[in-house]
N, C-alpha and C. Protein backbone atom coordinates (compact mmCIF):
# COMPACT_ATOMS: atom_id res chain seq x y z
N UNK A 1 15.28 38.34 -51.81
CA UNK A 1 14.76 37.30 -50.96
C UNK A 1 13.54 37.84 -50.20
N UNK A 2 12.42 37.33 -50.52
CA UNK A 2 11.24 37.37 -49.58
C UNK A 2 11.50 37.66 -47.71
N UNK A 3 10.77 38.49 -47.32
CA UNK A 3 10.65 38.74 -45.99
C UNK A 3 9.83 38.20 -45.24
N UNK A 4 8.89 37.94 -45.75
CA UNK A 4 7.55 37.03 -44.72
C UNK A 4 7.47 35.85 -45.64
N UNK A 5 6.29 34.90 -44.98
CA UNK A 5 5.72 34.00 -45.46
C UNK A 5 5.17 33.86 -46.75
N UNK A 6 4.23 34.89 -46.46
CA UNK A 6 3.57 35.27 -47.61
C UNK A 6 4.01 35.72 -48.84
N UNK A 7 4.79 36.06 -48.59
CA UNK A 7 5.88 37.13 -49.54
C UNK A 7 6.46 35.67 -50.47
N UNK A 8 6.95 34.84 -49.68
CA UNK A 8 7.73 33.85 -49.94
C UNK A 8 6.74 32.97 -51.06
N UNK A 9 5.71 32.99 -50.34
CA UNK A 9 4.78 31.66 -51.45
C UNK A 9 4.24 32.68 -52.38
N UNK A 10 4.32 33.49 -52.48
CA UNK A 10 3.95 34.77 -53.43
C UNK A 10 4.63 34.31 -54.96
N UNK A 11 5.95 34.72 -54.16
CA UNK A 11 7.18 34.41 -54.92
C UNK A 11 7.27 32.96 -55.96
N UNK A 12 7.03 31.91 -55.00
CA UNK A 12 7.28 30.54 -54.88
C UNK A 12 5.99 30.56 -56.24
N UNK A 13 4.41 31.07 -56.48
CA UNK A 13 3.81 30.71 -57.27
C UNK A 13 3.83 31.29 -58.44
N UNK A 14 4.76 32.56 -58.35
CA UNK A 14 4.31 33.03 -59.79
C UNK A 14 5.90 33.00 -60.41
N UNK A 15 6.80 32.28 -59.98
CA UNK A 15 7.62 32.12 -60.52
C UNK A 15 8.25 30.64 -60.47
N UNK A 16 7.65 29.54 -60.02
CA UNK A 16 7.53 28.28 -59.93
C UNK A 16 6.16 27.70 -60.80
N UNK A 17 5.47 27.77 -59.89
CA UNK A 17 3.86 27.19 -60.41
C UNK A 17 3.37 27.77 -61.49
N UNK A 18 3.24 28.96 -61.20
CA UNK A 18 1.86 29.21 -62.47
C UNK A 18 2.57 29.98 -63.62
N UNK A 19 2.12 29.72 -64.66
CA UNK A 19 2.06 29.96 -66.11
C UNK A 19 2.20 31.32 -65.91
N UNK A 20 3.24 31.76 -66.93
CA UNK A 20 3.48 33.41 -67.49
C UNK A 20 2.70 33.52 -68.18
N UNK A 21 2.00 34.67 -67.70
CA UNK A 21 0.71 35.39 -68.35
C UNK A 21 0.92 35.61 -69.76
N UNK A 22 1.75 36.07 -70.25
CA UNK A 22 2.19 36.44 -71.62
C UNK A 22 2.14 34.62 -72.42
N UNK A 23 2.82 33.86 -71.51
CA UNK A 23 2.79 32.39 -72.04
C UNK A 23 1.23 32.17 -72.61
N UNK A 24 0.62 32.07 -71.34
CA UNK A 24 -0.76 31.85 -71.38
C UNK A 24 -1.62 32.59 -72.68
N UNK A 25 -1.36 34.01 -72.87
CA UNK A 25 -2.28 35.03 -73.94
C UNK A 25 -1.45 34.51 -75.37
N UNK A 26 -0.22 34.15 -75.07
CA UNK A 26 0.12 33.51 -76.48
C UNK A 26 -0.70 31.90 -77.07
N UNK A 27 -0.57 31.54 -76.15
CA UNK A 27 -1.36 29.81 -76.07
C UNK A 27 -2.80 29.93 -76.70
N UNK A 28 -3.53 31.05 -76.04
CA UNK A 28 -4.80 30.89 -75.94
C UNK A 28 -4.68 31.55 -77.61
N UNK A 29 -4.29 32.59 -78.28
CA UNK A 29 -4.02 32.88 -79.34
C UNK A 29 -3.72 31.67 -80.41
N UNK A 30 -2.60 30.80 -80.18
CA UNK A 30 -2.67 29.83 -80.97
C UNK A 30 -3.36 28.71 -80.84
N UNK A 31 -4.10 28.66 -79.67
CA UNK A 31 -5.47 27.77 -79.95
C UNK A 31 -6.50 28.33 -80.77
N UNK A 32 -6.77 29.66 -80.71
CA UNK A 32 -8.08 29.91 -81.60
C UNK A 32 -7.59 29.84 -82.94
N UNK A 33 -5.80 30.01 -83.38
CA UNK A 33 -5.86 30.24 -84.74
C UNK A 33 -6.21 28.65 -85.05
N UNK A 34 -5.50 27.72 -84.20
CA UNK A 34 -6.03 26.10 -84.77
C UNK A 34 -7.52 25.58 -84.89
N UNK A 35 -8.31 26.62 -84.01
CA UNK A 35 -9.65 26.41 -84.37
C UNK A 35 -10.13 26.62 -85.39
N UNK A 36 -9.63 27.90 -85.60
CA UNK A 36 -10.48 29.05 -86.58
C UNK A 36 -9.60 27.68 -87.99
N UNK A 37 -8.67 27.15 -88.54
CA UNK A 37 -8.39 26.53 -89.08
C UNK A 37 -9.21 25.00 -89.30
N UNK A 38 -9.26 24.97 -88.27
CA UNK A 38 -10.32 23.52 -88.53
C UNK A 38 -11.37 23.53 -88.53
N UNK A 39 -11.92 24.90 -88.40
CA UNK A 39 -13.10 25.08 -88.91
C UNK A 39 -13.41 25.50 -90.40
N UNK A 40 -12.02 25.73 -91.43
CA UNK A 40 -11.93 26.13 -92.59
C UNK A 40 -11.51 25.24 -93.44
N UNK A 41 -11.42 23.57 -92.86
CA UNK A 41 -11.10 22.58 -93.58
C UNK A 41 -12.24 22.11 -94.55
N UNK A 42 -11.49 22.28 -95.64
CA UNK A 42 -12.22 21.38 -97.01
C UNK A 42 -12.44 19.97 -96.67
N UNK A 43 -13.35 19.50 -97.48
CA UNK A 43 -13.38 18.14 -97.80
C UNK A 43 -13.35 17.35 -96.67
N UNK A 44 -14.01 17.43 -95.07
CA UNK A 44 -13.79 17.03 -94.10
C UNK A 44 -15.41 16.94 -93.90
N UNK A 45 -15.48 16.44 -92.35
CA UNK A 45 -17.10 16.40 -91.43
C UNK A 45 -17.69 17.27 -91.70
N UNK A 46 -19.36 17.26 -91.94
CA UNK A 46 -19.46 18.67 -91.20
C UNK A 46 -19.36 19.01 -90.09
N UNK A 47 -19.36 20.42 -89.45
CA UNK A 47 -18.43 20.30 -88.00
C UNK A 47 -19.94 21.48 -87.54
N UNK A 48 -19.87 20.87 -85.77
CA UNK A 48 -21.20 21.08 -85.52
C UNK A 48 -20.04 22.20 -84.13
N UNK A 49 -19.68 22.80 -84.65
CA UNK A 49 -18.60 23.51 -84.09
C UNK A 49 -19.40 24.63 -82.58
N UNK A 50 -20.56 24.75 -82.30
CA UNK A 50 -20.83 25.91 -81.20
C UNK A 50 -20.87 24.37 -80.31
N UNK A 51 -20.66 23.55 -80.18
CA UNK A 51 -20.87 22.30 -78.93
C UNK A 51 -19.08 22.60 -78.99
N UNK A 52 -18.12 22.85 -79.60
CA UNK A 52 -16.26 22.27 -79.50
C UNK A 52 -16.46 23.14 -77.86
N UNK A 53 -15.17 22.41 -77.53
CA UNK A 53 -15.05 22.78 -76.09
C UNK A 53 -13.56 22.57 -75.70
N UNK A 54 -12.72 23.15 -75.25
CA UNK A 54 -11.35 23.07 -74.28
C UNK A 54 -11.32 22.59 -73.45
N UNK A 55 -10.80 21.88 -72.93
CA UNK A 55 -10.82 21.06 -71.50
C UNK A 55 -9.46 20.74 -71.19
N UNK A 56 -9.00 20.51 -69.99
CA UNK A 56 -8.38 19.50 -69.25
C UNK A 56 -7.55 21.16 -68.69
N UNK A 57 -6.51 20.70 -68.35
CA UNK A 57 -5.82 21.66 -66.80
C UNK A 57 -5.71 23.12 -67.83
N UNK A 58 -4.93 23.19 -68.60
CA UNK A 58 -4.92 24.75 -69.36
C UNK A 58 -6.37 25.12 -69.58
N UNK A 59 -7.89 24.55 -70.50
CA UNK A 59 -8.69 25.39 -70.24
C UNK A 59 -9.07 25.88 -68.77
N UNK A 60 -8.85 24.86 -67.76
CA UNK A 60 -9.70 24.82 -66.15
C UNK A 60 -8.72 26.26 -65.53
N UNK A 61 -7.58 26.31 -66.24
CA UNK A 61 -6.72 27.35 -65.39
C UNK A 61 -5.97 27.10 -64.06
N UNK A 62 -6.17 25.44 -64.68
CA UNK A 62 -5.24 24.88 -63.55
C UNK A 62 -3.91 24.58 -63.39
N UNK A 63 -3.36 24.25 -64.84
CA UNK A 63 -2.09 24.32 -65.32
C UNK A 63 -0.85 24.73 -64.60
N UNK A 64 0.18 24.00 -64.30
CA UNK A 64 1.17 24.03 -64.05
C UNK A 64 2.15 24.53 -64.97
N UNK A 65 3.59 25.18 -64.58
CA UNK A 65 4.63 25.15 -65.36
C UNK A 65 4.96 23.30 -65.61
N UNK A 66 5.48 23.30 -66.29
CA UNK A 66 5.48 23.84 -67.78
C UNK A 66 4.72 23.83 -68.91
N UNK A 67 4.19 24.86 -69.89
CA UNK A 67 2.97 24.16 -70.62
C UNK A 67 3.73 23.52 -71.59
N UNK A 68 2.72 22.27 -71.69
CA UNK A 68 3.39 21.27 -72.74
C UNK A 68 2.22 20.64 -73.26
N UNK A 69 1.19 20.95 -72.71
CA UNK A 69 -0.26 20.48 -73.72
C UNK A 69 -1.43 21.28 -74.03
N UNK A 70 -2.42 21.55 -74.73
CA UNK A 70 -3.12 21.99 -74.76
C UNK A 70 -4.62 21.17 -75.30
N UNK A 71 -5.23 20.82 -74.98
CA UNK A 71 -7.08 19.96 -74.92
C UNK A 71 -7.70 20.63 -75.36
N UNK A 72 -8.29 19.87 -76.80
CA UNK A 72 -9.66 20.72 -77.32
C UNK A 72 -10.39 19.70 -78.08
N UNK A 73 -11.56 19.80 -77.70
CA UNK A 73 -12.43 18.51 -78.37
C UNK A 73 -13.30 19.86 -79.49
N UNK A 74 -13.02 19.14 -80.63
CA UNK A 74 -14.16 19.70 -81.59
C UNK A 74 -14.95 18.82 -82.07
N UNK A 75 -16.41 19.23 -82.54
CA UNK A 75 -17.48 18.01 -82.47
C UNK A 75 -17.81 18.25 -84.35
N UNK A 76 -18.63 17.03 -84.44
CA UNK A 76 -18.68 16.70 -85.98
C UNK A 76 -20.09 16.39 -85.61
N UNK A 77 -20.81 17.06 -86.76
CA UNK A 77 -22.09 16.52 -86.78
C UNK A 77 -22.49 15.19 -87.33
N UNK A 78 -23.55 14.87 -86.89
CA UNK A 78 -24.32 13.24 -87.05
C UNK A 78 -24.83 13.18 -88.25
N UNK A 79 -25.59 13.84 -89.29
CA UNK A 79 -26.62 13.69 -89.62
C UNK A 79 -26.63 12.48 -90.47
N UNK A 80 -27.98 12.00 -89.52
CA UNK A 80 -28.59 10.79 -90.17
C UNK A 80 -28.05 10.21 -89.01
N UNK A 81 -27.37 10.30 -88.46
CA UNK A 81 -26.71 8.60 -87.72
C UNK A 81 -27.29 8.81 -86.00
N UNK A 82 -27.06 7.72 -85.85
CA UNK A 82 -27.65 7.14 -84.20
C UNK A 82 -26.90 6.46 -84.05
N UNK A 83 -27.27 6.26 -82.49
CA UNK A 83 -25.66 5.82 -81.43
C UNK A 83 -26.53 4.48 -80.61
N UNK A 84 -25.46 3.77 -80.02
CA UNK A 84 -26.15 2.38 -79.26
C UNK A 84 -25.18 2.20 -78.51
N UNK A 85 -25.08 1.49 -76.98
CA UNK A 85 -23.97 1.47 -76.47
C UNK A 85 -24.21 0.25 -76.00
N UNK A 86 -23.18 -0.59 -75.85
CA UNK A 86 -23.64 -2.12 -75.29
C UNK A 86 -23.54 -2.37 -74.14
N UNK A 87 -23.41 -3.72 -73.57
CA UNK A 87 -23.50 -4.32 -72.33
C UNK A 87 -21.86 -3.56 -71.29
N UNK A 88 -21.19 -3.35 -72.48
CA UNK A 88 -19.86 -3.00 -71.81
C UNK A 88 -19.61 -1.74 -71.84
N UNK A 89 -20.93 -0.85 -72.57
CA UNK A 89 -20.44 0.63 -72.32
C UNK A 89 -19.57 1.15 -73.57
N UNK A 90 -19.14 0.37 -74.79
CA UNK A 90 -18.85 1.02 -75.71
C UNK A 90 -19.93 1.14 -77.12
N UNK A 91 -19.77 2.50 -77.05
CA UNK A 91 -20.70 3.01 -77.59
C UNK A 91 -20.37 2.79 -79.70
N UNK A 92 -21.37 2.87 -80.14
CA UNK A 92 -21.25 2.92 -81.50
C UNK A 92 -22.31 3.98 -81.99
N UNK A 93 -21.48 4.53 -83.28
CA UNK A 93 -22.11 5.42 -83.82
C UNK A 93 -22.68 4.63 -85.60
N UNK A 94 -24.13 4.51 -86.07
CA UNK A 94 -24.88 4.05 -86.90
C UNK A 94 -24.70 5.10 -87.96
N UNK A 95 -23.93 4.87 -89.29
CA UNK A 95 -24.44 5.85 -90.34
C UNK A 95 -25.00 5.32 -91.54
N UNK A 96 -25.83 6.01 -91.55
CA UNK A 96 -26.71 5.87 -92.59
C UNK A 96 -26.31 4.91 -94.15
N UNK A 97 -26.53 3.70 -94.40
CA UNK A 97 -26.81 3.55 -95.58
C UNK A 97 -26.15 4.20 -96.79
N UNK A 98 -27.06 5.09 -97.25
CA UNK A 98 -26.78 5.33 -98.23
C UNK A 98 -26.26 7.46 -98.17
N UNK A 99 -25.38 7.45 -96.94
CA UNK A 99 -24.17 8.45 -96.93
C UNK A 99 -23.12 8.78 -97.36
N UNK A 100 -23.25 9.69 -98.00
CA UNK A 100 -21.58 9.67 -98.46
C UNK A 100 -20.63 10.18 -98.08
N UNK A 101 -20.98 11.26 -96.74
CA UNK A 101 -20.23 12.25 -95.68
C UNK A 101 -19.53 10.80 -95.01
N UNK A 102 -20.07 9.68 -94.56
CA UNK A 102 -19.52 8.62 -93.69
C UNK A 102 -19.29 8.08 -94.53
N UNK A 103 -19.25 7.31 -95.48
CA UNK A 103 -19.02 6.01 -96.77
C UNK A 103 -17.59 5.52 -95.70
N UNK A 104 -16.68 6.31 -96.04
CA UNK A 104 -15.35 5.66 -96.28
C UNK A 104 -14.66 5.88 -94.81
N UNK A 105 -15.53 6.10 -93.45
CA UNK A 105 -15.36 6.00 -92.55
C UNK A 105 -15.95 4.91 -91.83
N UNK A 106 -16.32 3.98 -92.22
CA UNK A 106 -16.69 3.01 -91.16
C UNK A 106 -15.27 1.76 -91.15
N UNK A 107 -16.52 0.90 -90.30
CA UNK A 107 -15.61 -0.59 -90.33
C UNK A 107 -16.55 -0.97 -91.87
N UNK A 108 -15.07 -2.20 -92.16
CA UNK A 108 -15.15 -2.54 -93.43
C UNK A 108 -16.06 -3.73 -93.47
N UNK A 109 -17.15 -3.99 -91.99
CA UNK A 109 -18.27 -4.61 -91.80
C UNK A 109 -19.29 -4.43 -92.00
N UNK A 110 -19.39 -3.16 -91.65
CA UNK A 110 -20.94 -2.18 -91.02
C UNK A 110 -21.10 -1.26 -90.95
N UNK A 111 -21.65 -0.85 -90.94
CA UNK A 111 -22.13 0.66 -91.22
C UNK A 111 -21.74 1.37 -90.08
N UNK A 112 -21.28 0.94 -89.10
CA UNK A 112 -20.71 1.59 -87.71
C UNK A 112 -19.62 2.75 -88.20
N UNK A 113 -19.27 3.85 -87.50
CA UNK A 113 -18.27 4.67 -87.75
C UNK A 113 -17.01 4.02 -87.34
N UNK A 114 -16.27 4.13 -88.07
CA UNK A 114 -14.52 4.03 -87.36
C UNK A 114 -13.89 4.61 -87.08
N UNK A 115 -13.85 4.99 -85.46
CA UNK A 115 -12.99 6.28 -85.42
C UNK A 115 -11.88 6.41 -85.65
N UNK A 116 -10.70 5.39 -86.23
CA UNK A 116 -9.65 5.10 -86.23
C UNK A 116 -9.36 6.09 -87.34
N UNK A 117 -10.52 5.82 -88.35
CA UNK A 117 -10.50 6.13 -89.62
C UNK A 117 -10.86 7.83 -89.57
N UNK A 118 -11.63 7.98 -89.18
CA UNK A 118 -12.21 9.65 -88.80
C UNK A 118 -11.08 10.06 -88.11
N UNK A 119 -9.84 9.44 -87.06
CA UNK A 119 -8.96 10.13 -86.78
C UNK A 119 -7.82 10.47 -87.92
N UNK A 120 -7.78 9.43 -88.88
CA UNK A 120 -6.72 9.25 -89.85
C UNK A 120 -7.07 10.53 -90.96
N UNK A 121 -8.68 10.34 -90.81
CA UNK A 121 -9.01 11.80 -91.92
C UNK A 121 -8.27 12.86 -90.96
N UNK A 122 -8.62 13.10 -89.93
CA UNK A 122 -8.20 14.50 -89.04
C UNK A 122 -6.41 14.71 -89.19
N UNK A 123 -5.93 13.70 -89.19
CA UNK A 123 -4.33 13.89 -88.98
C UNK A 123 -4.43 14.36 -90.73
N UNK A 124 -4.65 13.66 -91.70
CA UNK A 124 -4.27 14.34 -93.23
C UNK A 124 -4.86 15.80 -92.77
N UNK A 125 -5.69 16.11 -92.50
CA UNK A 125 -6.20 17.53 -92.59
C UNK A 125 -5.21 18.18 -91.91
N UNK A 126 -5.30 18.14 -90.26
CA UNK A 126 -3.72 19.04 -89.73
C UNK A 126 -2.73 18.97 -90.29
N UNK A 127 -2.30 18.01 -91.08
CA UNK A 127 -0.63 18.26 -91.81
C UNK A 127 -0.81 18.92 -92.82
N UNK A 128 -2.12 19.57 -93.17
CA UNK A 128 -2.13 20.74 -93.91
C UNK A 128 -2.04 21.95 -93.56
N UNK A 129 -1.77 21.73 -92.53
CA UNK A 129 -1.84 23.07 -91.91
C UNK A 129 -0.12 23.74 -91.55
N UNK A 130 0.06 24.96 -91.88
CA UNK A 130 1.59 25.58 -91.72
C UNK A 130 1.95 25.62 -90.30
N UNK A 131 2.80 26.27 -89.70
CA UNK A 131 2.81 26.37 -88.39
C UNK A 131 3.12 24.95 -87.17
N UNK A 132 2.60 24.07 -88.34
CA UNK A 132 2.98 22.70 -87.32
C UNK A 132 4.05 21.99 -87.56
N UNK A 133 4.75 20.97 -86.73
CA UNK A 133 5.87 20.69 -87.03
C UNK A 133 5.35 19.09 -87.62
N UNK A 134 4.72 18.21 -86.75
CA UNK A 134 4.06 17.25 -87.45
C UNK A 134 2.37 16.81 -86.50
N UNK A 135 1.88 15.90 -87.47
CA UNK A 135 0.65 15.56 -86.72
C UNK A 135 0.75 14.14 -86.77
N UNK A 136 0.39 13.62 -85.35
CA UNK A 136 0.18 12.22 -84.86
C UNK A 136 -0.39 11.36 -84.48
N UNK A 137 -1.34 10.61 -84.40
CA UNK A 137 -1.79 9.89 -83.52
C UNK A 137 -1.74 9.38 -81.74
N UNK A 138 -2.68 9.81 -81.13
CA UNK A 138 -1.97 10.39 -80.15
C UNK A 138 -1.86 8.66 -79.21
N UNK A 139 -0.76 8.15 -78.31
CA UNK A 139 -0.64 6.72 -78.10
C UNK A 139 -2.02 6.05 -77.38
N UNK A 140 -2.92 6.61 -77.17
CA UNK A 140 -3.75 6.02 -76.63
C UNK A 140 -5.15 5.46 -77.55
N UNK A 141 -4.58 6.38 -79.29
CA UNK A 141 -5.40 6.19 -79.91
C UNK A 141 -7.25 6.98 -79.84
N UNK A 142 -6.81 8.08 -79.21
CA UNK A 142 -8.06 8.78 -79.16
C UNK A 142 -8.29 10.34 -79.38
N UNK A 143 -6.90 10.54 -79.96
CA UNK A 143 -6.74 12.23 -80.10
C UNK A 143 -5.96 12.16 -80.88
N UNK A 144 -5.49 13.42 -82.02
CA UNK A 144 -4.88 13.74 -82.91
C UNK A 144 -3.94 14.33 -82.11
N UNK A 145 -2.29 14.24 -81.82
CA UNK A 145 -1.32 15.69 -81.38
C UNK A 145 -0.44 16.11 -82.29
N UNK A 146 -0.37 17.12 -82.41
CA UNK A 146 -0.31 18.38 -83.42
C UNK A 146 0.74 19.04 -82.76
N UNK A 147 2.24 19.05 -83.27
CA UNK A 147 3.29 19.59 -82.45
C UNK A 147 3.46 20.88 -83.19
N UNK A 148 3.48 21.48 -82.14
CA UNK A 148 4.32 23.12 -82.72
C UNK A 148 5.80 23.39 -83.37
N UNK A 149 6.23 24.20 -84.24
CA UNK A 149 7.12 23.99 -84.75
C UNK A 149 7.81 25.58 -83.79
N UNK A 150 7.15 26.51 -83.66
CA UNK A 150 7.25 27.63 -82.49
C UNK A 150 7.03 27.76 -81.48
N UNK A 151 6.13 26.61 -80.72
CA UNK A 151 5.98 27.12 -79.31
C UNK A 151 6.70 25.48 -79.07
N UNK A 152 6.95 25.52 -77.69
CA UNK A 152 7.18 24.32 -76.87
C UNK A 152 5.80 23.45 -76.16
N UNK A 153 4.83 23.69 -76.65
CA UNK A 153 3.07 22.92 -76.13
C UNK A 153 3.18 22.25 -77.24
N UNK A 154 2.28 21.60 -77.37
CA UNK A 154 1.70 20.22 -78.50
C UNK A 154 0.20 20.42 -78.09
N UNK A 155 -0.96 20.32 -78.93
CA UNK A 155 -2.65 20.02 -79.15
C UNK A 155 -2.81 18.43 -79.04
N UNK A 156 -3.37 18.29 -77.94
CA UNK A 156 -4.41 17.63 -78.29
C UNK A 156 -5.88 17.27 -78.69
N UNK A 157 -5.98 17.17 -79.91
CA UNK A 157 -7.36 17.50 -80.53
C UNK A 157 -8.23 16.02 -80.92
N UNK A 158 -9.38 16.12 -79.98
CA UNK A 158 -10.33 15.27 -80.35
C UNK A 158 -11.10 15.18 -80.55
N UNK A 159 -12.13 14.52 -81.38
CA UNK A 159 -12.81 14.48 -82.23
C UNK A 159 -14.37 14.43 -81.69
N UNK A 160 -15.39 14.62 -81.47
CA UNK A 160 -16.41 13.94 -80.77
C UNK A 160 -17.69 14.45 -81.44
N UNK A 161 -18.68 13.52 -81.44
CA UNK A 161 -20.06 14.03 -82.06
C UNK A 161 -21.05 14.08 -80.64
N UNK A 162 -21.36 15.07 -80.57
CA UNK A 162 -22.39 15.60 -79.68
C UNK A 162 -23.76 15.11 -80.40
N UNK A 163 -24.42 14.43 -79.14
CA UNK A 163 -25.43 13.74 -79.32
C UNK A 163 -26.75 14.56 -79.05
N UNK A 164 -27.58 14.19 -79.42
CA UNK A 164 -29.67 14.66 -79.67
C UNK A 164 -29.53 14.51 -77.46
N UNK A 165 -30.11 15.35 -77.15
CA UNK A 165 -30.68 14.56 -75.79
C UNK A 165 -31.63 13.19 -75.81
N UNK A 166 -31.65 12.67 -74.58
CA UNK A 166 -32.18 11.64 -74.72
C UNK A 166 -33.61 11.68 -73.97
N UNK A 167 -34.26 10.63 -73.51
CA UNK A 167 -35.59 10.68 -73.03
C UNK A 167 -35.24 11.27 -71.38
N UNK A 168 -34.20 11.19 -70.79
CA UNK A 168 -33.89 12.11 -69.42
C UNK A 168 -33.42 13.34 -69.73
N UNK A 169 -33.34 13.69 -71.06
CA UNK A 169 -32.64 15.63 -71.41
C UNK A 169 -31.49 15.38 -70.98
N UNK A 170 -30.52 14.66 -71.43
CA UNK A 170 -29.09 14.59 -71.33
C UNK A 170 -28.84 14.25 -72.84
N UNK A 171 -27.57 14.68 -72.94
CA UNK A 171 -26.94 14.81 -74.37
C UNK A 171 -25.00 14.71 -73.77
N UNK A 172 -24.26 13.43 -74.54
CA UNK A 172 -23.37 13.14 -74.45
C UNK A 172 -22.26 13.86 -75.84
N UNK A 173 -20.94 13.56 -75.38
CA UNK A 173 -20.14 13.74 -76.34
C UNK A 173 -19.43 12.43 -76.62
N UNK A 174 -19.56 11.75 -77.86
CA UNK A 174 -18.94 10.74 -78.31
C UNK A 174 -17.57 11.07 -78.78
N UNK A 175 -16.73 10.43 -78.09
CA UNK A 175 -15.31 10.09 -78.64
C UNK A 175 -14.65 8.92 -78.97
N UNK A 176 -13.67 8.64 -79.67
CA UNK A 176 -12.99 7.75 -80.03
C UNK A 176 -12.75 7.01 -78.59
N UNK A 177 -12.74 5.69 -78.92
CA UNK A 177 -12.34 4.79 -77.61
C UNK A 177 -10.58 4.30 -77.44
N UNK A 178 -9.93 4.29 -78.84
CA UNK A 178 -9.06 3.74 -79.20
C UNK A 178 -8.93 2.05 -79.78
N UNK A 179 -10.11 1.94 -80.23
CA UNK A 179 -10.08 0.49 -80.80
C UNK A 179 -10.70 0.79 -82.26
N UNK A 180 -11.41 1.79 -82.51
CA UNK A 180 -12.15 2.28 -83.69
C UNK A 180 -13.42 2.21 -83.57
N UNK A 181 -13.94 2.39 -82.16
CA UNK A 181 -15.63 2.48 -81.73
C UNK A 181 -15.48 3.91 -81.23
């Protein structure tokens, strides 16, 4: 039992709150092997992979017990295509005509991308992968999750094309909305 205060919340964070270090160096290990994997997928995007990025409370190091998720956006390159966003802020991505990297990813309208469909490619690709227990659609419709069959975390992996800067030198990351824009 703790003697001071300090002692006490000492106690209270590294054996309540924060993530076992060993937890953590294992995590961060099986995130790069899922990288280093989806960066070795056949027959997929090309992947514009030095923009992918980790995010949300485990990259920030903000993370609480218990880990149970892990955030990583990997980006897919454009080429050829351009983006437009409308009156309401959802954005669309334009591919080219006569592409065959996009063909069988759009809406069955227009030449627009479907991310529904670019997510549906991503889930066949992770269930190729060993180590996982299954891959899903994640409920909001904007991330792939990828359950572990060894650890107790789940991936969430999403998809996004990093954009050209624009006429102010800003450059966005496009993601799925969950409707297939």
């Amino acid at each position: 039992m703790p003697k001071t205060v300090n002692a006490a919340f000492a106690s209270f964070m590294k054996n309540t709150v924060n993530l076992d270090p060993d937890k953590v160096k294992t995590a961060r290990a099986s995130r790069n092997f899922l990288q280093s994997k989806i960066k070795g997928f056949d027959n997929f995007f090309p992947l514009y992979g030095e923009k992918d990025i980790s995010f949300g409370s485990f990259a920030r190091r903000t993370k609480i017990r218990e880990l149970d998720d892990i955030d990583i956006i990997f980006t897919l390159k454009a080429t050829g295509c351009s983006w437009s966003e409308d009156i309401n802020g959802t954005v669309y991505i334009h591919t080219p005509e006569d592409s065959e990297e996009y063909r069988n990813y759009r809406h069955s309208d227009s030449l627009k991308l479907n991310s529904r469909k670019v997510l549906g490619k991503l889930l066949v690709s992770l269930k190729g992968i060993s180590h996982y227990g299954q891959a899903e659609m994640h409920r909001n419709l904007h991330a792939a999750t990828l359950k572990l069959i060894s650890y107790e975390w789940n991936f969430d992996v999403v998809p996004a094309f990093f954009t050209t800067e624009d006429y102010l030198g800003r450059s966005y990351y496009i993601i799925p909305n969950g409707t297939g824009d």
